[in-house]
PDB file of N, CA and C in Angstrom:
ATOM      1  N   UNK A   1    -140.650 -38.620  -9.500  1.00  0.00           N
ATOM      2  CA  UNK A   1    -141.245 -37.491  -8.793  1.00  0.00           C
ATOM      3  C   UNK A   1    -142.119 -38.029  -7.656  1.00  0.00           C
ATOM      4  N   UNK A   2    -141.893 -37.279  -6.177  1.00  0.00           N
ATOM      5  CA  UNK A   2    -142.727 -37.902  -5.477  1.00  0.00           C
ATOM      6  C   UNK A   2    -144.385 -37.154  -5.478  1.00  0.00           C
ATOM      7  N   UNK A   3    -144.970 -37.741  -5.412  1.00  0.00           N
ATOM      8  CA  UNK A   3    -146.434 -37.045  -4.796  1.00  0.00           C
ATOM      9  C   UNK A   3    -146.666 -36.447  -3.811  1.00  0.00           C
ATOM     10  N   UNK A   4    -147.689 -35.395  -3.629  1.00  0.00           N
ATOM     11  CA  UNK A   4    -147.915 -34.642  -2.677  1.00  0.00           C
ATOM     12  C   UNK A   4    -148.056 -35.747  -1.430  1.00  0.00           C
ATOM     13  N   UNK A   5    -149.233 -36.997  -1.773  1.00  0.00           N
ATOM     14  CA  UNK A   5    -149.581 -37.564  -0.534  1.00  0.00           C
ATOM     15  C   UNK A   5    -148.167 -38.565   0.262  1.00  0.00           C
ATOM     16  N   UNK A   6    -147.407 -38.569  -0.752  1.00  0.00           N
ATOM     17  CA  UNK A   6    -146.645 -39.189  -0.151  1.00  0.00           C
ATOM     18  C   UNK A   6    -145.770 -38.543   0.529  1.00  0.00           C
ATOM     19  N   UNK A   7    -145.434 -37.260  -0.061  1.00  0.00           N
ATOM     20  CA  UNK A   7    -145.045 -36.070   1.150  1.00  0.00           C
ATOM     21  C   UNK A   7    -145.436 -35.834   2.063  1.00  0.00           C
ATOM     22  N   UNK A   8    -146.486 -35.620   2.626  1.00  0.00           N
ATOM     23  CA  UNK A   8    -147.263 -35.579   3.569  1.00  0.00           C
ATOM     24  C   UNK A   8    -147.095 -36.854   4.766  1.00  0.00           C
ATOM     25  N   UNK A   9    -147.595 -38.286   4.227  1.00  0.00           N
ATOM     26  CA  UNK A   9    -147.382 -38.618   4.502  1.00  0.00           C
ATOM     27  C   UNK A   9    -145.988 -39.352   5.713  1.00  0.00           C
ATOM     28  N   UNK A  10    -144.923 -38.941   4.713  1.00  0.00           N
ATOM     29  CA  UNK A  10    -143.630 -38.708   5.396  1.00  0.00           C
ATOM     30  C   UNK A  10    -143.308 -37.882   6.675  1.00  0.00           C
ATOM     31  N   UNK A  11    -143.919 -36.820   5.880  1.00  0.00           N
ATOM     32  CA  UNK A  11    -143.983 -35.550   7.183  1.00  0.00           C
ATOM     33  C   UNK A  11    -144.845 -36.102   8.183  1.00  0.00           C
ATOM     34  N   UNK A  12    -146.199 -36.775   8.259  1.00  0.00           N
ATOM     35  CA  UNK A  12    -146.779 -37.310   9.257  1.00  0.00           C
ATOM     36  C   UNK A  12    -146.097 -38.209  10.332  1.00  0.00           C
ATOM     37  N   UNK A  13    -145.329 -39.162   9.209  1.00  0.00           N
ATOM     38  CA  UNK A  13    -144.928 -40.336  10.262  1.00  0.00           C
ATOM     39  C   UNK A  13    -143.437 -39.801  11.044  1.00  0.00           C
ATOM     40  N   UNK A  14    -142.769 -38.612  10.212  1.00  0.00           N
ATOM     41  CA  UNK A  14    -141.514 -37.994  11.303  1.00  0.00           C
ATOM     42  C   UNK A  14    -142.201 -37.194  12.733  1.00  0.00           C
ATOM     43  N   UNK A  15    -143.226 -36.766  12.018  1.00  0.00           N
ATOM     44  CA  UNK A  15    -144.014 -36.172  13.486  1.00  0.00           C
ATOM     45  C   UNK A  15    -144.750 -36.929  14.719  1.00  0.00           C
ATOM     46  N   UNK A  16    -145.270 -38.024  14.023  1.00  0.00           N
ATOM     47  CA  UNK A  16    -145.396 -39.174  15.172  1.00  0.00           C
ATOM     48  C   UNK A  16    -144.087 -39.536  15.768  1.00  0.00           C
ATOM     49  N   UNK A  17    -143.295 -39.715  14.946  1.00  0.00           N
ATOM     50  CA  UNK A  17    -141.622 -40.562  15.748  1.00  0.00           C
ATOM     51  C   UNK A  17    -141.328 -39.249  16.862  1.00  0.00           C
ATOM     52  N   UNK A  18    -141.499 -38.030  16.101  1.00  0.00           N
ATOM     53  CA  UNK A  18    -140.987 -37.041  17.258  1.00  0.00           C
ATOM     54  C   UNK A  18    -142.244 -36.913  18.506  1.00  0.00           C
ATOM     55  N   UNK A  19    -143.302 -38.022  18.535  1.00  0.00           N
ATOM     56  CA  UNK A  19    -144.265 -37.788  19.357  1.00  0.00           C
ATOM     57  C   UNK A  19    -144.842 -36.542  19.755  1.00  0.00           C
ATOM     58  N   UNK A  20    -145.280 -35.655  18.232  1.00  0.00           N
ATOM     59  CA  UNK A  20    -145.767 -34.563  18.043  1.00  0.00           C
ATOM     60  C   UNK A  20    -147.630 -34.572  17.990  1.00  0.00           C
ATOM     61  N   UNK A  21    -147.800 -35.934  18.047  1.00  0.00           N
ATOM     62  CA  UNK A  21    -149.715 -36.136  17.455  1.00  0.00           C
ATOM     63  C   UNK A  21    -150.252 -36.958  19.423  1.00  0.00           C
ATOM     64  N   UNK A  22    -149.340 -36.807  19.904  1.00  0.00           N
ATOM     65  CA  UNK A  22    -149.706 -37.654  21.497  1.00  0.00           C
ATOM     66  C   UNK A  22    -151.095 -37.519  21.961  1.00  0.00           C
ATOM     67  N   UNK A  23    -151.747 -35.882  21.309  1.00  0.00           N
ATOM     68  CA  UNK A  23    -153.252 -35.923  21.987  1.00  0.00           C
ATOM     69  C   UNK A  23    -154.052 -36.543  20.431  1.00  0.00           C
ATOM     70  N   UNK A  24    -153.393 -36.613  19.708  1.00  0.00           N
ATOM     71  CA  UNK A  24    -154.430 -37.168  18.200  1.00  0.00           C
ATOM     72  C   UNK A  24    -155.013 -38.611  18.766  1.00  0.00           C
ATOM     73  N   UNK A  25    -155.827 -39.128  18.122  1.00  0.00           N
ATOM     74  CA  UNK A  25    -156.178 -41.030  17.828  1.00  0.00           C
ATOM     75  C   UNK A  25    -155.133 -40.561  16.736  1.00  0.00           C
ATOM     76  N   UNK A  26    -155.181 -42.615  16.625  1.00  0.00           N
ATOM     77  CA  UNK A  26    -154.663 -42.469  14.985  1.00  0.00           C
ATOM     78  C   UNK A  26    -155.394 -42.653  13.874  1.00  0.00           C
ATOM     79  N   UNK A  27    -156.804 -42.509  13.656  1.00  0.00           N
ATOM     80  CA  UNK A  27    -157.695 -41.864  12.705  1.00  0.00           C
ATOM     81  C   UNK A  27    -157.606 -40.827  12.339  1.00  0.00           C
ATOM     82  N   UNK A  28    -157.580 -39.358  13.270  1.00  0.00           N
ATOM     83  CA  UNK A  28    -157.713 -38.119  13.149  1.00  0.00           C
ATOM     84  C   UNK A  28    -156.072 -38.102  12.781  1.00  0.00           C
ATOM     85  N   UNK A  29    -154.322 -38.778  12.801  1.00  0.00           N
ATOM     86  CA  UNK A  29    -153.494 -38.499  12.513  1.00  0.00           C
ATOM     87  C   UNK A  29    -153.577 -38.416  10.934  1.00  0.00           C
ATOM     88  N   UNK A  30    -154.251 -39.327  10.483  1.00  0.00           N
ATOM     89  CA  UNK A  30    -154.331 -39.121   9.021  1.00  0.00           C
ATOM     90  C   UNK A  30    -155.157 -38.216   8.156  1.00  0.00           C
ATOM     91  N   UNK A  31    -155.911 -37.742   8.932  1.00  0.00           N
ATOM     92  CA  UNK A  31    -156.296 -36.155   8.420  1.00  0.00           C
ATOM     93  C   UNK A  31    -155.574 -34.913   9.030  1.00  0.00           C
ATOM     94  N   UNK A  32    -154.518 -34.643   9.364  1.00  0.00           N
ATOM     95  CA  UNK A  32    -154.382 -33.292   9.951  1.00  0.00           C
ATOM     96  C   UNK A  32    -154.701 -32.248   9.307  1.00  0.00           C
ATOM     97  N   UNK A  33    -155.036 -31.437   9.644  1.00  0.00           N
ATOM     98  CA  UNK A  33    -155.135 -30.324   8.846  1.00  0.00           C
ATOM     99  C   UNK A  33    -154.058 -29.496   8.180  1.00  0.00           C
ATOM    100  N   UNK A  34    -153.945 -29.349   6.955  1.00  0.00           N
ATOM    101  CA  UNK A  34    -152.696 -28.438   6.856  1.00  0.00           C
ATOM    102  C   UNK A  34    -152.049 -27.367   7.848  1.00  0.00           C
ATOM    103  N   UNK A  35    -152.685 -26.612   8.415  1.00  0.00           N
ATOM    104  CA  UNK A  35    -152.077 -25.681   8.763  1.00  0.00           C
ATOM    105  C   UNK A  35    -151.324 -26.404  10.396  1.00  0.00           C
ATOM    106  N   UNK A  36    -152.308 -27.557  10.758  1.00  0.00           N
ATOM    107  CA  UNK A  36    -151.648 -28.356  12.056  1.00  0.00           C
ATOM    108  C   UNK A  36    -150.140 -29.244  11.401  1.00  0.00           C
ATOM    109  N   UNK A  37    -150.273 -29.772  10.072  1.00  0.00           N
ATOM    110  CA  UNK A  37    -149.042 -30.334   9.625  1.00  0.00           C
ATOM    111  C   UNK A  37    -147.820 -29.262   9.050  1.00  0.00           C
ATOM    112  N   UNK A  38    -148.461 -27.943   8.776  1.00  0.00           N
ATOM    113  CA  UNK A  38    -147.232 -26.950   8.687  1.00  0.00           C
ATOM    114  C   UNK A  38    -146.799 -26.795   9.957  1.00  0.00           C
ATOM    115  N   UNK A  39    -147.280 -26.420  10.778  1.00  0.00           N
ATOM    116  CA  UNK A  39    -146.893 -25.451  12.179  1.00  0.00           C
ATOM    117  C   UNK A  39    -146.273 -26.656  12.940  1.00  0.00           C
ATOM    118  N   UNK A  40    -146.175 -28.028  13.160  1.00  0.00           N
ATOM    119  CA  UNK A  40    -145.619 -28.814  13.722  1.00  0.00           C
ATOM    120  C   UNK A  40    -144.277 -29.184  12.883  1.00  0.00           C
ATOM    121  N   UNK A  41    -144.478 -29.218  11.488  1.00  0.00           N
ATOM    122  CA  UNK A  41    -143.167 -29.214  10.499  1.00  0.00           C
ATOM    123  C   UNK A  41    -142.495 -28.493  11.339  1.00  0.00           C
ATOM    124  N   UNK A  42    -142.653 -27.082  11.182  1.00  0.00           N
ATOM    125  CA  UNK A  42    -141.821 -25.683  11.444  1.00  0.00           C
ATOM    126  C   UNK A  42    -141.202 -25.718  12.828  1.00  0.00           C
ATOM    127  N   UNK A  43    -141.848 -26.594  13.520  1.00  0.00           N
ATOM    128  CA  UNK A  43    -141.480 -26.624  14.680  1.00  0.00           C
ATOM    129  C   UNK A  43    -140.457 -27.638  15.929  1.00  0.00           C
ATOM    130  N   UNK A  44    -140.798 -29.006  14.789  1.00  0.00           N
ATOM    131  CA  UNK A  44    -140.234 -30.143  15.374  1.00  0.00           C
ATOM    132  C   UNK A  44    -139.545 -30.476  14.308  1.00  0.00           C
ATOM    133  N   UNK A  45    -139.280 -30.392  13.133  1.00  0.00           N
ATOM    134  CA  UNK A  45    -138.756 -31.521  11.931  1.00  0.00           C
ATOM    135  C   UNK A  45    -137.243 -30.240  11.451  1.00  0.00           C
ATOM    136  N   UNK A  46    -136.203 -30.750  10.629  1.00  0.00           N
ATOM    137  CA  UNK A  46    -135.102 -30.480   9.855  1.00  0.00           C
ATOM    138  C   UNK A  46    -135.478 -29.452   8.895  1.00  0.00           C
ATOM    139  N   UNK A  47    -134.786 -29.261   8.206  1.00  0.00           N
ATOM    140  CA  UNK A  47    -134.777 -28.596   7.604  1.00  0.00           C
ATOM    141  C   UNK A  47    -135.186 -28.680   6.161  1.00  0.00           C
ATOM    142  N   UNK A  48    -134.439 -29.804   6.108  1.00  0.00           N
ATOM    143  CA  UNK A  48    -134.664 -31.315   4.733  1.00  0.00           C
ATOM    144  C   UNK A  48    -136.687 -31.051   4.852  1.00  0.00           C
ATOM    145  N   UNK A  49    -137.130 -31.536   5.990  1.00  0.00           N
ATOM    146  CA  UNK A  49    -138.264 -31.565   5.776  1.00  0.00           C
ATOM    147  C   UNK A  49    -138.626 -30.718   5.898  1.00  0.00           C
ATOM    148  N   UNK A  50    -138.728 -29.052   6.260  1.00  0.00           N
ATOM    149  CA  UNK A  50    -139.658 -27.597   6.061  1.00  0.00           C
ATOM    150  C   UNK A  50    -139.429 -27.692   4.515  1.00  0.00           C
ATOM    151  N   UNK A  51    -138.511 -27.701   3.830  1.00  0.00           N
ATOM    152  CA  UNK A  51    -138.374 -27.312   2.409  1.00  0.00           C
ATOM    153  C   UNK A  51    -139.316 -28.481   1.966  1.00  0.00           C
ATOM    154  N   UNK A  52    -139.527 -29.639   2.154  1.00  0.00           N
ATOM    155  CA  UNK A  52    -140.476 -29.928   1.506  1.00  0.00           C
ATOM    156  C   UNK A  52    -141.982 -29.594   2.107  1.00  0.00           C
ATOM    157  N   UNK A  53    -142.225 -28.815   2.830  1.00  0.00           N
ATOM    158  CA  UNK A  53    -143.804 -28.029   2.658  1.00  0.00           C
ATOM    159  C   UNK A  53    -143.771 -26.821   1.493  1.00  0.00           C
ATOM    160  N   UNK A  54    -142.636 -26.720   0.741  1.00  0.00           N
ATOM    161  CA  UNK A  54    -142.835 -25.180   0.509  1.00  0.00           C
ATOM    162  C   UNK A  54    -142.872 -26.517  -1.186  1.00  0.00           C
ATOM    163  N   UNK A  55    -142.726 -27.340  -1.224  1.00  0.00           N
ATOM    164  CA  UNK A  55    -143.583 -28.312  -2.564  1.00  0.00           C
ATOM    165  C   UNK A  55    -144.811 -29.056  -2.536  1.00  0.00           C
ATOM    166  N   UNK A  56    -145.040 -28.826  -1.495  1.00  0.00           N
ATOM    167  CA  UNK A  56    -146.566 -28.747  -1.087  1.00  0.00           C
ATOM    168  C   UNK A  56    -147.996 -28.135  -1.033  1.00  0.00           C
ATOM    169  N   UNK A  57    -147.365 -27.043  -0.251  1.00  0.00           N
ATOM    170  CA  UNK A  57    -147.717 -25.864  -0.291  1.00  0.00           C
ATOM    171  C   UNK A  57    -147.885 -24.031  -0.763  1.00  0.00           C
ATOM    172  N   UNK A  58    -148.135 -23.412  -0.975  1.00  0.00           N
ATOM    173  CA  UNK A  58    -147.516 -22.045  -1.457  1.00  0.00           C
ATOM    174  C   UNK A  58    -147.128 -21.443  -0.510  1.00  0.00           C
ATOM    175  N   UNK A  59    -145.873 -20.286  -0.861  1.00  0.00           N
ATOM    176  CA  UNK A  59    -145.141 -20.183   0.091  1.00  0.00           C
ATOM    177  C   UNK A  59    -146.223 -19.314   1.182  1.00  0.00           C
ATOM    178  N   UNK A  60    -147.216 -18.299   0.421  1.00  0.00           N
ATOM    179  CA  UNK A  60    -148.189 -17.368   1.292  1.00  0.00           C
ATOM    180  C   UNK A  60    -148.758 -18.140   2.637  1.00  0.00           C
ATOM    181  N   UNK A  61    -149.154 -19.277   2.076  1.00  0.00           N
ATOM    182  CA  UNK A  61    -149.919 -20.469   3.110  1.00  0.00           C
ATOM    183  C   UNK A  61    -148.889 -21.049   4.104  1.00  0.00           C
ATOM    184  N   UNK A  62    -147.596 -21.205   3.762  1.00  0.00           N
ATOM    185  CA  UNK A  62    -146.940 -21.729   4.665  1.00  0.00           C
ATOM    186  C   UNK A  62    -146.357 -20.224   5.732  1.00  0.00           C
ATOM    187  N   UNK A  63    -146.064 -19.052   5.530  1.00  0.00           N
ATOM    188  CA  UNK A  63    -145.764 -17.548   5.632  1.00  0.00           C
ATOM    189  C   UNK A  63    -147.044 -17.263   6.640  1.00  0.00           C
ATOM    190  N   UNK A  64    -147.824 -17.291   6.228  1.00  0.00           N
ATOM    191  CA  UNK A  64    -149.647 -17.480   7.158  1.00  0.00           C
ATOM    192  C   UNK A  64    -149.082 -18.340   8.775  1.00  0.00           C
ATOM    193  N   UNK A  65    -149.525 -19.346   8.154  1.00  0.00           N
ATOM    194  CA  UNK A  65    -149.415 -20.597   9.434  1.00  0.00           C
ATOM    195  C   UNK A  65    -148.181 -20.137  10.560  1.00  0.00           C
ATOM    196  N   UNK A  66    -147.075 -19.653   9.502  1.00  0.00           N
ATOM    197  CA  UNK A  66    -145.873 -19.241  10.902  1.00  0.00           C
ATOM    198  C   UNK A  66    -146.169 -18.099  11.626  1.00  0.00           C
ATOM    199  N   UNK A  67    -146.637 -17.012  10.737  1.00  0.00           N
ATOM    200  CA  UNK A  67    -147.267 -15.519  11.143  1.00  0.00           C
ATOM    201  C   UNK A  67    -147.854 -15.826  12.271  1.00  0.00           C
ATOM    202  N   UNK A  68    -149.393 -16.525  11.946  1.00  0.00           N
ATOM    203  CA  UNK A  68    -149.942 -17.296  13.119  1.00  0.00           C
ATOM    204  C   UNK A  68    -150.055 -17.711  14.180  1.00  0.00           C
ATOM    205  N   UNK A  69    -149.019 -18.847  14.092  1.00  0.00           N
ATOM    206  CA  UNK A  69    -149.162 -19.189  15.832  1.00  0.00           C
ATOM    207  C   UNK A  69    -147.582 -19.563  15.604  1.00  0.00           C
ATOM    208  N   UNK A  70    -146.589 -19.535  15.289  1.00  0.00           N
ATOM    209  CA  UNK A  70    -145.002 -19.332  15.510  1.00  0.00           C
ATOM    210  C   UNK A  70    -144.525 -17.980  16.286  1.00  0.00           C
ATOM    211  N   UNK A  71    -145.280 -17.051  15.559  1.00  0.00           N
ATOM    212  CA  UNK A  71    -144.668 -15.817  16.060  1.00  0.00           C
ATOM    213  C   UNK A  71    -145.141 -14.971  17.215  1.00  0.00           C
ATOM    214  N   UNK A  72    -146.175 -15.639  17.244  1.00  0.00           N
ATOM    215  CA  UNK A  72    -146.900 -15.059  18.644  1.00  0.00           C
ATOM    216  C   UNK A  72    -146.652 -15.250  19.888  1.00  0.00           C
ATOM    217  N   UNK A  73    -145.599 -16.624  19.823  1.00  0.00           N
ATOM    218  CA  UNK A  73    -145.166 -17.184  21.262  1.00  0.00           C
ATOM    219  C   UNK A  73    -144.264 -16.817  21.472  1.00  0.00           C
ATOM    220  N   UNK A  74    -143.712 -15.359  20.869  1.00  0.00           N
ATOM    221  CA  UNK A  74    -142.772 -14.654  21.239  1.00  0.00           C
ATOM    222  C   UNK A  74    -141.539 -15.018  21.911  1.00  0.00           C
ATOM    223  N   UNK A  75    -141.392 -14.782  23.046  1.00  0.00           N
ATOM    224  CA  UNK A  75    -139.449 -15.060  23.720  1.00  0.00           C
ATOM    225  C   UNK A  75    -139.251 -16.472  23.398  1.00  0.00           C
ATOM    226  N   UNK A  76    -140.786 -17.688  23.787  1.00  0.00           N
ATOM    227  CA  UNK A  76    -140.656 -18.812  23.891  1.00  0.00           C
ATOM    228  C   UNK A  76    -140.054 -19.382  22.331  1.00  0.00           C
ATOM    229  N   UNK A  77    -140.619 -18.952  21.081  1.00  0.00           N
ATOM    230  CA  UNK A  77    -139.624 -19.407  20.185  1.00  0.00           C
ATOM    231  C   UNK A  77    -138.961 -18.112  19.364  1.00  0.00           C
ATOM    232  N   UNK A  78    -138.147 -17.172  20.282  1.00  0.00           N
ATOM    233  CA  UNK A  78    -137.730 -16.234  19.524  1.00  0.00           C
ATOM    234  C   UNK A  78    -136.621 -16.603  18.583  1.00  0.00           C
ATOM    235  N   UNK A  79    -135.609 -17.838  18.774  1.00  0.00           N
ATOM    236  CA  UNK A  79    -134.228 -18.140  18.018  1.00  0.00           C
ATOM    237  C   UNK A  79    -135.059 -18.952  16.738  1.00  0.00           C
ATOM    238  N   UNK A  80    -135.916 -19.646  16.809  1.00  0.00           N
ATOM    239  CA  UNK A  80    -136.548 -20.333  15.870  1.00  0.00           C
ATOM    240  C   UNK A  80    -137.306 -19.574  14.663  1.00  0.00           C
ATOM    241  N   UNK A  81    -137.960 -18.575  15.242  1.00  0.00           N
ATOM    242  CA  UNK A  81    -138.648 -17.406  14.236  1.00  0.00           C
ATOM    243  C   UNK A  81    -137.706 -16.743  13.578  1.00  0.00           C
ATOM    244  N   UNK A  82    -136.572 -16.241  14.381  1.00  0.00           N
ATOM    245  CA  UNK A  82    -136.068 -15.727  13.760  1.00  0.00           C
ATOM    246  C   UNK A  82    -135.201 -16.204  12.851  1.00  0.00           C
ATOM    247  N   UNK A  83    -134.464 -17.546  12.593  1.00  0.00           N
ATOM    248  CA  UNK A  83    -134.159 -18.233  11.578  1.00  0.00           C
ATOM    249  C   UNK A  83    -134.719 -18.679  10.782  1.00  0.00           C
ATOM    250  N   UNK A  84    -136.422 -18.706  11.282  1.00  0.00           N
ATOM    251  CA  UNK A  84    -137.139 -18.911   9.982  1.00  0.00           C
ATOM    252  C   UNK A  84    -137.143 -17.553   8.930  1.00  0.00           C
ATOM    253  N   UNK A  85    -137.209 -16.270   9.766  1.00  0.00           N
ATOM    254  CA  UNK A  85    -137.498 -15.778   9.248  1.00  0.00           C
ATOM    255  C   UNK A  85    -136.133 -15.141   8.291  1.00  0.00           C
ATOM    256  N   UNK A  86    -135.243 -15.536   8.342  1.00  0.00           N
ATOM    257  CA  UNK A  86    -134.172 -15.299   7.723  1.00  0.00           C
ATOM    258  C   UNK A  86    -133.842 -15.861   6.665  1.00  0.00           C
ATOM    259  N   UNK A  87    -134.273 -17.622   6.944  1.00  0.00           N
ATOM    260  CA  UNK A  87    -133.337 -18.418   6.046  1.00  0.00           C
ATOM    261  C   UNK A  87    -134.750 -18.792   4.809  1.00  0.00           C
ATOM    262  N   UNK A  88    -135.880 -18.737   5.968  1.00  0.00           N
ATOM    263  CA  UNK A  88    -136.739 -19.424   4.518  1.00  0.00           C
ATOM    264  C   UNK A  88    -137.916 -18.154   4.025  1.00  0.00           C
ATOM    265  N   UNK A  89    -137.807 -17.166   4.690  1.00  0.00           N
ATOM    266  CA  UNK A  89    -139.302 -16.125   4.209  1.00  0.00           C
ATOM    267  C   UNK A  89    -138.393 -14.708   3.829  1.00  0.00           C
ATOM    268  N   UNK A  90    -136.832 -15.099   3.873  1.00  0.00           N
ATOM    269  CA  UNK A  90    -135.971 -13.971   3.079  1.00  0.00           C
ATOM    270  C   UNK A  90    -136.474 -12.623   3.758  1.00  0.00           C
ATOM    271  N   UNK A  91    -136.302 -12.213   4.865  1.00  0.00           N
ATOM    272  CA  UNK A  91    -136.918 -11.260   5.631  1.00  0.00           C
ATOM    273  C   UNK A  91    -135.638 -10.733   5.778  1.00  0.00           C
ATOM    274  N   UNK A  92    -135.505  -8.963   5.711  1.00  0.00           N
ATOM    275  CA  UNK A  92    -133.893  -8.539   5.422  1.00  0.00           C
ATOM    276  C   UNK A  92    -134.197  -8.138   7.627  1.00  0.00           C
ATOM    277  N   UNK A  93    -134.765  -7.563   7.777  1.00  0.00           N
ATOM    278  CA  UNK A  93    -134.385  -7.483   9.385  1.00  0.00           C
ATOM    279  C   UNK A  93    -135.148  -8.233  10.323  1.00  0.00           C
ATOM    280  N   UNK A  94    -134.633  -9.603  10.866  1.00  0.00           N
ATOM    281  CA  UNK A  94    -135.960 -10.225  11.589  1.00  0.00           C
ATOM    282  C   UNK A  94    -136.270 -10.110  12.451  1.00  0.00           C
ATOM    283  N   UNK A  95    -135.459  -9.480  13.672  1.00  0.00           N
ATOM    284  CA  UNK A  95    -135.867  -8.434  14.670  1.00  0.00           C
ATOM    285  C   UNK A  95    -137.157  -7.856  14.662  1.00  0.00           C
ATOM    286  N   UNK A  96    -136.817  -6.425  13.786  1.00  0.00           N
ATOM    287  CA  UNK A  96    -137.858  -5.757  13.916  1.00  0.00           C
ATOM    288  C   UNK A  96    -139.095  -6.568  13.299  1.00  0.00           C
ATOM    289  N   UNK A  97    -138.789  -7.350  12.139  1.00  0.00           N
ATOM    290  CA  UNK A  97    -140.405  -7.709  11.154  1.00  0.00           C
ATOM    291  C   UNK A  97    -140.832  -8.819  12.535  1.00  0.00           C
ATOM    292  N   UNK A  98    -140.059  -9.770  13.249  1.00  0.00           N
ATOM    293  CA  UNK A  98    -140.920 -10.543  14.111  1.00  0.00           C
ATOM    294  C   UNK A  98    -141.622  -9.723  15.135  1.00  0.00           C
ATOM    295  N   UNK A  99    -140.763  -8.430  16.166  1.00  0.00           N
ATOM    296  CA  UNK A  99    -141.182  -7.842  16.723  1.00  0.00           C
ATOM    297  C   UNK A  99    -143.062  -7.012  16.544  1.00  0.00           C
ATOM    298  N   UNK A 100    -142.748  -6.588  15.118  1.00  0.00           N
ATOM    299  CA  UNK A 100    -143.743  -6.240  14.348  1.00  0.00           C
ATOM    300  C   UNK A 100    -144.867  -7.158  14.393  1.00  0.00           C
ATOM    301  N   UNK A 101    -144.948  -8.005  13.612  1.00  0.00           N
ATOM    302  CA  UNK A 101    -145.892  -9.122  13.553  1.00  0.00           C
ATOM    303  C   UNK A 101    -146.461  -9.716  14.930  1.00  0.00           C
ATOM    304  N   UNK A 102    -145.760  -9.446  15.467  1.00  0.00           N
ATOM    305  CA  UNK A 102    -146.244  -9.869  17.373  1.00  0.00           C
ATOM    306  C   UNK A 102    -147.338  -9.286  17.481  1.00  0.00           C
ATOM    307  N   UNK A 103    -146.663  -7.950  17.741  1.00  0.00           N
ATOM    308  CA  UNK A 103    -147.706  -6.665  17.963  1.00  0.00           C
ATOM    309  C   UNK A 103    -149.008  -6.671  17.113  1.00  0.00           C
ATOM    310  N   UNK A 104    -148.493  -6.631  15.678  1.00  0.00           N
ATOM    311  CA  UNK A 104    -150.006  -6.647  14.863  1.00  0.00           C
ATOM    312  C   UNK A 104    -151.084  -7.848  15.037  1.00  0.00           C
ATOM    313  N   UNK A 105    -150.399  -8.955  16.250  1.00  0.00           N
ATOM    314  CA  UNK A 105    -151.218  -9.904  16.697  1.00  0.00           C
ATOM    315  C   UNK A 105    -151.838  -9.805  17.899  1.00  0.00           C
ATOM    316  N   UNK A 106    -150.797  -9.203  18.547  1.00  0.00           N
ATOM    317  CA  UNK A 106    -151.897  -8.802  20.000  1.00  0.00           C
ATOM    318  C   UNK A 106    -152.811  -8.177  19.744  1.00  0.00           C
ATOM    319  N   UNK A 107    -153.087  -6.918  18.739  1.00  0.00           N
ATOM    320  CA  UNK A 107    -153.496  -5.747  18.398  1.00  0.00           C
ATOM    321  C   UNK A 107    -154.996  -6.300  18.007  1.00  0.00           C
ATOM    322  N   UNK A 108    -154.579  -7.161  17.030  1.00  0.00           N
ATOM    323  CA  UNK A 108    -155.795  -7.946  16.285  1.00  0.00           C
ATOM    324  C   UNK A 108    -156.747  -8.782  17.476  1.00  0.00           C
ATOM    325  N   UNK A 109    -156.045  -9.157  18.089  1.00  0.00           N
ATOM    326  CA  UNK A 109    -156.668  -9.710  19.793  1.00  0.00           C
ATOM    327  C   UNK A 109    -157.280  -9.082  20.632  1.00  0.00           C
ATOM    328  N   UNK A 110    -156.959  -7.409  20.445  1.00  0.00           N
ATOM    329  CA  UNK A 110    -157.099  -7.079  21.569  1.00  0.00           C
ATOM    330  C   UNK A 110    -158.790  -6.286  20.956  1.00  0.00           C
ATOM    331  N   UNK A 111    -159.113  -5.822  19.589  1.00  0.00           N
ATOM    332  CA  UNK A 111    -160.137  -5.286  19.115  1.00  0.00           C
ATOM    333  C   UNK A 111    -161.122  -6.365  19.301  1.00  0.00           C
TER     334      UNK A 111
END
């Protein structure tokens, strides 16, 4: 069985190779914060590696982080959200639920 840190770990050093940490030192690479090592997973890494945040993490926390700042950048990652939101958060229409979630983010921005 592997360990969490060594999961992590892994996930760290594919995200350096994809030169995802360029404004980090490499002190601060070894602390990222979860929600900076989900949202760069989700964004730069396979598939192989998103499924392992969801043994990491709970799925709410990883569901959060994409809600967050994935879905808000709207057109810019619309093909990406929406396969996330299909293949890994089991969302039956991802159209409308990403469309949705946009809005309830500007909304929250705009109060």
């Amino acid at each position: 069985m592997v360990s969490s840190d060594e999961i992590k770990y892994g996930l760290t050093e594919k995200l350096k190779q994809e030169h995802c940490f360029w404004s980090f030192n490499e002190e601060a690479i070894k602390e990222v914060p979860d929600d900076i090592l989900i949202e760069k997973t989700l964004l730069h890494l396979d598939m192989e590696e998103i499924k392992q945040l969801f043994l990491l993490y709970p799925f709410k926390k990883i569901k959060r982080v994409w809600l967050d700042y994935l879905v808000p950048q709207g057109e810019y990652l619309y093909t990406l959200n929406r396969f996330l939101a299909w293949y890994f958060f089991k969302v039956k229409r991802p159209d409308a639920y990403i469309k949705s979630m946009a809005t309830r983010h500007l909304n929250k921005l705009l109060q």
